[in-house]
C-alpha atoms as a PDB file:
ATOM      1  CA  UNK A   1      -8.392   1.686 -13.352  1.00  0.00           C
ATOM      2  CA  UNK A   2      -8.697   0.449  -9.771  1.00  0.00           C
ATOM      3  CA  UNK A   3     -10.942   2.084  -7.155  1.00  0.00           C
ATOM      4  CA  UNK A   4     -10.976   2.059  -3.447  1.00  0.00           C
ATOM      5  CA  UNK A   5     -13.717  -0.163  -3.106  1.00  0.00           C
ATOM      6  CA  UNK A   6     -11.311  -2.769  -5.043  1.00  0.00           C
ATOM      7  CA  UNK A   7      -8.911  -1.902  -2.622  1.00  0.00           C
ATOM      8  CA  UNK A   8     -11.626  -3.092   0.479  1.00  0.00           C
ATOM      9  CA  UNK A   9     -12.730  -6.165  -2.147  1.00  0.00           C
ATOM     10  CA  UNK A  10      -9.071  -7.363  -2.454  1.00  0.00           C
ATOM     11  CA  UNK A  11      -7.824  -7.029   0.999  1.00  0.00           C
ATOM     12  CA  UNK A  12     -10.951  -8.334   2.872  1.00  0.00           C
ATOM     13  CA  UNK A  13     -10.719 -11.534   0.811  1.00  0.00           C
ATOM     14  CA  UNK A  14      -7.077 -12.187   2.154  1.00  0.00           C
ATOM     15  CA  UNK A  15      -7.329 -14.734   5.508  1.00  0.00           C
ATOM     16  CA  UNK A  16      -7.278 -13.001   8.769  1.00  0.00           C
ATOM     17  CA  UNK A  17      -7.504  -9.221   7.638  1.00  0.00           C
ATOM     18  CA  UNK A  18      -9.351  -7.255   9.349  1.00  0.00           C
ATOM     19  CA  UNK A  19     -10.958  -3.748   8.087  1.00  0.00           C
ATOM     20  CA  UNK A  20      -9.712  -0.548  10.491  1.00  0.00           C
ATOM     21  CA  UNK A  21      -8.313   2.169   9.546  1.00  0.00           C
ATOM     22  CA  UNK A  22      -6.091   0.311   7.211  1.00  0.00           C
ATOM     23  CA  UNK A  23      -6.513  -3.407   6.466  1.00  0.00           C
ATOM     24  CA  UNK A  24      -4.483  -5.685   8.378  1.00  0.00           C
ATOM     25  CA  UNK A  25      -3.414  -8.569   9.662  1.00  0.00           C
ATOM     26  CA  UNK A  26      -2.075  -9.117  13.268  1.00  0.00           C
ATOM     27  CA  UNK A  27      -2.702  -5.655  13.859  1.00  0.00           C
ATOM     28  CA  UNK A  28       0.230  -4.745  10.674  1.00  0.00           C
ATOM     29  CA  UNK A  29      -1.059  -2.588   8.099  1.00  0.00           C
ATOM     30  CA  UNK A  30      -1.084  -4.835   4.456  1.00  0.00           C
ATOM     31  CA  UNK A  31      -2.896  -1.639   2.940  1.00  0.00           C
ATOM     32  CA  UNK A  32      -3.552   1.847   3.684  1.00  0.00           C
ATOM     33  CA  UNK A  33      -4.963   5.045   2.550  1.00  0.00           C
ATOM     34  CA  UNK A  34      -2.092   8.084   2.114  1.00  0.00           C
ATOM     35  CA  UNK A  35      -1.918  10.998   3.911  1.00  0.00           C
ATOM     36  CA  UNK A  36       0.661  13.428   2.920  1.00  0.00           C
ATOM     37  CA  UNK A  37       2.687  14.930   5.409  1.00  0.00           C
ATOM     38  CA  UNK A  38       3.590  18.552   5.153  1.00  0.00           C
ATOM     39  CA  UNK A  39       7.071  19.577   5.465  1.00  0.00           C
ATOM     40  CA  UNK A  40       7.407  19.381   9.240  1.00  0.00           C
ATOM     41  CA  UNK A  41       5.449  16.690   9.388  1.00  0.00           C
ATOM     42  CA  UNK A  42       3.156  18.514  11.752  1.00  0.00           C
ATOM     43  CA  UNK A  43      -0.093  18.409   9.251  1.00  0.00           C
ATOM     44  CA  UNK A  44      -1.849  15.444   7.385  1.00  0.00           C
ATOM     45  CA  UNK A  45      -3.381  15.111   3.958  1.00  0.00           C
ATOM     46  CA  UNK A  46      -5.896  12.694   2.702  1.00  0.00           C
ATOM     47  CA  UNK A  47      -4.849  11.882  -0.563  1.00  0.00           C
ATOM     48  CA  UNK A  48      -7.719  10.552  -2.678  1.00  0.00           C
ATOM     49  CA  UNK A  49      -7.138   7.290  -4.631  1.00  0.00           C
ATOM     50  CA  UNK A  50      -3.632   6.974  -3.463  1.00  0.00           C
ATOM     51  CA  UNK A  51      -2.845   4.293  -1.539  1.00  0.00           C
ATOM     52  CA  UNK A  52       0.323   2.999   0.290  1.00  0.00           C
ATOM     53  CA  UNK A  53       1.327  -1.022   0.061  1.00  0.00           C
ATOM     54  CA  UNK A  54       3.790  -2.889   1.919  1.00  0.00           C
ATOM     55  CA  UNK A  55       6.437  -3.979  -0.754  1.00  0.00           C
ATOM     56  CA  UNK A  56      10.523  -4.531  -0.236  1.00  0.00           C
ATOM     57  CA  UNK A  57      12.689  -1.343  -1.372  1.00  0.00           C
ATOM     58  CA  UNK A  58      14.237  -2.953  -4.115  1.00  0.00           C
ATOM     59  CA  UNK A  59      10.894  -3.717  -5.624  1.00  0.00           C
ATOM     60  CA  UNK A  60       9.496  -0.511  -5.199  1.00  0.00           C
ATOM     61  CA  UNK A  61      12.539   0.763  -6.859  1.00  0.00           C
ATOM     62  CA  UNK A  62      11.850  -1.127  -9.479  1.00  0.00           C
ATOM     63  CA  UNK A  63       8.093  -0.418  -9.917  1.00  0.00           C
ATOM     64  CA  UNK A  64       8.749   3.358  -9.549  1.00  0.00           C
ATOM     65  CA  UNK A  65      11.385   3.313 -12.891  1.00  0.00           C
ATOM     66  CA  UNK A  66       9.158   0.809 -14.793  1.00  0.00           C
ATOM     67  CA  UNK A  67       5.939   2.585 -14.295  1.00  0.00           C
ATOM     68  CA  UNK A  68       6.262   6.129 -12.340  1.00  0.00           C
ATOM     69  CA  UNK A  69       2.627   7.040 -13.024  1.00  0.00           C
ATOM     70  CA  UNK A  70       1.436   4.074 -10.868  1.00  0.00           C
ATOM     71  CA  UNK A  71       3.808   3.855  -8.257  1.00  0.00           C
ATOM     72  CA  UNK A  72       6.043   6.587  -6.336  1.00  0.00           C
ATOM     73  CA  UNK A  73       7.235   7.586  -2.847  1.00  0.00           C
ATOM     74  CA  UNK A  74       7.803  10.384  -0.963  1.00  0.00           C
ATOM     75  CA  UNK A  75      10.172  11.673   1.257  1.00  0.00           C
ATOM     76  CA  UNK A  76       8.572  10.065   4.768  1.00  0.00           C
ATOM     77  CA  UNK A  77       7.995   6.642   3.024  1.00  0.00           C
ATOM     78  CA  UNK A  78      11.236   6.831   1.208  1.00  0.00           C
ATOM     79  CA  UNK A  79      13.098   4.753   3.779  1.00  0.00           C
ATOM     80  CA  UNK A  80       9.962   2.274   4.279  1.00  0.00           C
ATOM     81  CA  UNK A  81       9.159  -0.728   2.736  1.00  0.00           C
ATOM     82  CA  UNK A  82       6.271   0.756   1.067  1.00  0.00           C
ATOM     83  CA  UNK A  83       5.578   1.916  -2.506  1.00  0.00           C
ATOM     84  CA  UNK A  84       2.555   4.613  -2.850  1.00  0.00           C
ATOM     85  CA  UNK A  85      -0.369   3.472  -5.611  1.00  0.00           C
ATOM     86  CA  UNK A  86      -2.026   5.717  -7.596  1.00  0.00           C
ATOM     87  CA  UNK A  87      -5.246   3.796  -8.716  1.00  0.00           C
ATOM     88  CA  UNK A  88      -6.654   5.372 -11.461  1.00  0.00           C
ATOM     89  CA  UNK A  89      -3.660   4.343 -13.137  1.00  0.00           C
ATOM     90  CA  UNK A  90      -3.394   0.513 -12.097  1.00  0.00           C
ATOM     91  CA  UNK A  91      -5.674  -2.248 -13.557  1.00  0.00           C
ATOM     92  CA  UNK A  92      -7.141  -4.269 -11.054  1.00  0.00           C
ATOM     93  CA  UNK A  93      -4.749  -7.604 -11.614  1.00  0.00           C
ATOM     94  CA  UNK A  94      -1.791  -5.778 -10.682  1.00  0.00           C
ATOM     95  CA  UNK A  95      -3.325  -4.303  -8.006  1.00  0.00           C
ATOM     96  CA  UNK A  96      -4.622  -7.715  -6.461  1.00  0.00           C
ATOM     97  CA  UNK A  97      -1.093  -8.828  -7.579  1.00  0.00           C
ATOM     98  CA  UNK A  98       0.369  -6.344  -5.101  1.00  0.00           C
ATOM     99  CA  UNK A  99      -2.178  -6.444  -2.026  1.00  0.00           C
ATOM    100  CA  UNK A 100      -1.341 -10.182  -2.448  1.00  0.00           C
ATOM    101  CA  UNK A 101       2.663  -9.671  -2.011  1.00  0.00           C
ATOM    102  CA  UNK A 102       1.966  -6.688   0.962  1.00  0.00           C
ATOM    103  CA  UNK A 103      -0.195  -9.673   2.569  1.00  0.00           C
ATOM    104  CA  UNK A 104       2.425 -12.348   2.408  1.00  0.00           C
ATOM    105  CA  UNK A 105       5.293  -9.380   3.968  1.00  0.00           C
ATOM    106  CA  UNK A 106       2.907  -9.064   6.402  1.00  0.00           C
ATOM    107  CA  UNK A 107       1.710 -12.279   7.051  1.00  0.00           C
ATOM    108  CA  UNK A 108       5.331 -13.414   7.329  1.00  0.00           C
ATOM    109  CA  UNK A 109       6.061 -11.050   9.935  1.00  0.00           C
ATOM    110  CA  UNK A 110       2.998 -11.884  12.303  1.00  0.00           C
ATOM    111  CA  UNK A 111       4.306 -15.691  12.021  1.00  0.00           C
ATOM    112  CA  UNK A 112       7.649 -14.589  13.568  1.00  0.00           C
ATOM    113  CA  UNK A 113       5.922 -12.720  16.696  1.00  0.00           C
END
């Protein structure tokens, strides 16, 4: 079981993030806390020990079919490169696995700018 402060651990040790709201890098998100949305998207809500992590779709398909009680979406990060994390059901390798792989999306991407 990972924990939010894992979540802080593993991203802050990553060159060049920075702690905000989410952690980044270059001002892009590599990790972030989830906040539902409510049906018109008017309303958000703090989800607890769910997470959101940059990741390409055909990954997160992939994690969501291999393991659906770790990873999911929903219907506003369904056309995102982003798979949602529940942590109390990921050990802390994969999740330092993952944070590593949203960090190199990212990373990539602030090279290109």
């Amino acid at each position: 079981m990972a924990t939010e402060d894992d979540v802080r651990r593993l991203a802050l040790a990553l060159p060049d993030v920075i702690e905000v709201t989410s952690y980044s890098i270059g001002g892009q998100p590599v990790v972030w806390p989830y906040f539902e949305r409510d049906k018109k998207r008017s309303k958000l809500t703090w989800r607890a020990g769910i997470w959101a992590i940059r990741c390409p779709v055909q990954e997160k398909e992939m994690l969501i079919e291999a393991a659906p009680h770790i990873y999911f979406d929903d219907d506003y990060y369904r056309r995102y490169d982003v798979v949602l994390v529940r942590l109390a059901n990921i050990d802390e390798a994969e999740l330092a696995a993952m944070v590593a792989r949203s960090y190199e999306i990212q990373s990539a991407k602030a090279r290109k700018r």
